[in-house]
Protein backbone atom coordinates (compact mmCIF):
# COMPACT_ATOMS: atom_id res chain seq x y z
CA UNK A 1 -0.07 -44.26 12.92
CA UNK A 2 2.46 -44.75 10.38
CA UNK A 3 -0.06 -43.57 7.58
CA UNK A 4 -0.08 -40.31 9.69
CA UNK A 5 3.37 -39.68 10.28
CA UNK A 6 4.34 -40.21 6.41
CA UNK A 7 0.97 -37.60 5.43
CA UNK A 8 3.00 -35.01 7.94
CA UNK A 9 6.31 -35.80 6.37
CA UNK A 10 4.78 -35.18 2.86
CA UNK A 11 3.26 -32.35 4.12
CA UNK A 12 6.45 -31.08 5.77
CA UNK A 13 8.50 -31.86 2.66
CA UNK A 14 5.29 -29.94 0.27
CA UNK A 15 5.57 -26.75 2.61
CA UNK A 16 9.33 -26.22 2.74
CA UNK A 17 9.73 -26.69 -1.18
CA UNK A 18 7.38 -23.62 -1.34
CA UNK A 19 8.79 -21.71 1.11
CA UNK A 20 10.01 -17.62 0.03
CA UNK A 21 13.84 -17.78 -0.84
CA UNK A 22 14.35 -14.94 2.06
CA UNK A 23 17.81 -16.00 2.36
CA UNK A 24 18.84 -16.32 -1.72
CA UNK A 25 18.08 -13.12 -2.37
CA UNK A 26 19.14 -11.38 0.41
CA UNK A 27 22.52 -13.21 0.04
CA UNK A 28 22.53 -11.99 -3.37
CA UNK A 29 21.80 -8.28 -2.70
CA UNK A 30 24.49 -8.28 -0.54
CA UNK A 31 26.39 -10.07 -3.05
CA UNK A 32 26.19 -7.06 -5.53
CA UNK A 33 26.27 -4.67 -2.81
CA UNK A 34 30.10 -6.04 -1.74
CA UNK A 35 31.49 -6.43 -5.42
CA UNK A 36 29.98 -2.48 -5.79
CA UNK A 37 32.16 -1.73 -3.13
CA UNK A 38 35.17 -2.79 -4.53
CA UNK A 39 34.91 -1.28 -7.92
CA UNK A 40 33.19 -4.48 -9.53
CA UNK A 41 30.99 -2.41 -11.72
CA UNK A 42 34.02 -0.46 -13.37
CA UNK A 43 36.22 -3.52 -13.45
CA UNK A 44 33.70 -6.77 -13.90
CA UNK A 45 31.25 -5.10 -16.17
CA UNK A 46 29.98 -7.79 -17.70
CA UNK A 47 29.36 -10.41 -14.55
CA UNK A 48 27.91 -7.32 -12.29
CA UNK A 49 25.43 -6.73 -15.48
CA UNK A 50 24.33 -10.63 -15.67
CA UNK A 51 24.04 -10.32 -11.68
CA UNK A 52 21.74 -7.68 -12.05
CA UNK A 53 19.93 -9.92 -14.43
CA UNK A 54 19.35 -12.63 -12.44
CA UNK A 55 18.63 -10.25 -9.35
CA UNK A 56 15.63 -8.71 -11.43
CA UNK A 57 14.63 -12.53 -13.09
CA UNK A 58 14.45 -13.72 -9.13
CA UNK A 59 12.79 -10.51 -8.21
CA UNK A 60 10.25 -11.47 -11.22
CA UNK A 61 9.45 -15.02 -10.10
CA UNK A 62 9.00 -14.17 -6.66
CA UNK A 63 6.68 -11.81 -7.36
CA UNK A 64 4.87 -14.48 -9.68
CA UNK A 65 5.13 -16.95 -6.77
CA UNK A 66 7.28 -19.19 -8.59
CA UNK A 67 9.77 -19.63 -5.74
CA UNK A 68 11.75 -22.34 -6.95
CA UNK A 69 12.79 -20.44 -10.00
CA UNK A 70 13.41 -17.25 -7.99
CA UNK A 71 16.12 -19.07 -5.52
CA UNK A 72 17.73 -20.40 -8.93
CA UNK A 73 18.14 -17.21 -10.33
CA UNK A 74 18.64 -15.50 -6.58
CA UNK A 75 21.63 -17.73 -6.48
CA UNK A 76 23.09 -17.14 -9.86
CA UNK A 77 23.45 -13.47 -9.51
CA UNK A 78 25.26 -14.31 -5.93
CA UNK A 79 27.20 -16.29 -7.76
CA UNK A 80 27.96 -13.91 -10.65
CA UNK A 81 28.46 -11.20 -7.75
CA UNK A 82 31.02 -13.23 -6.28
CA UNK A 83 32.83 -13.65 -9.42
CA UNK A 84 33.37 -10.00 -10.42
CA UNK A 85 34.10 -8.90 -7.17
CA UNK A 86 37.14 -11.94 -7.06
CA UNK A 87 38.10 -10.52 -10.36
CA UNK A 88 38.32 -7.01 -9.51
CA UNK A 89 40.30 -7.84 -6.60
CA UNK A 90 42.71 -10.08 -8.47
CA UNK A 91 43.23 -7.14 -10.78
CA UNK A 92 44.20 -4.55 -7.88
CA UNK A 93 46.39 -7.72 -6.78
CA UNK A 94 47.88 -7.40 -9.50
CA UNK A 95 48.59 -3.63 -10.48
């Protein structure tokens, strides 16, 4: 009994490390959607361009099935996202 109960937690534990990172890169669409929205692509150059990197590395690795990678990189453009849209709202803060 306890040999099957630590199989299913392996198993459990196996399945969910290999899951599709839905969430990441949804999250990080939206991400780039919202700092669009504010002007992050005039202001924030730089970070929306290295979001849209890491959008298309995660879009990449997903497609390779390398899941693991593409959440890393899904949440790095979020991330990046987040960043120029605080910055281009700091700047109209500040105008």
């Amino acid at each position: 009994m306890k040999f099957l109960l630590l199989s299913l937690n392996l198993l459990l534990i196996t399945a969910c490390s290999n899951m599709v990172p839905v969430q990441e890169m949804s999250d990080a669409r939206q991400a780039i959607q919202a700092a669009n929205q504010v002007g992050a692509n005039y202001h924030a150059q730089h970070q929306m361009l290295k979001a849209q990197e890491y959008l298309s590395q995660a879009e990449h690795h997903l497609y390779q099935g390398l899941y693991h990678d593409a959440k890393d990189q899904a949440l790095a453009a979020k991330q990046q996202a987040l960043k120029a849209r605080n910055l281009t709202l700091s700047m109209e803060n500040t105008q």
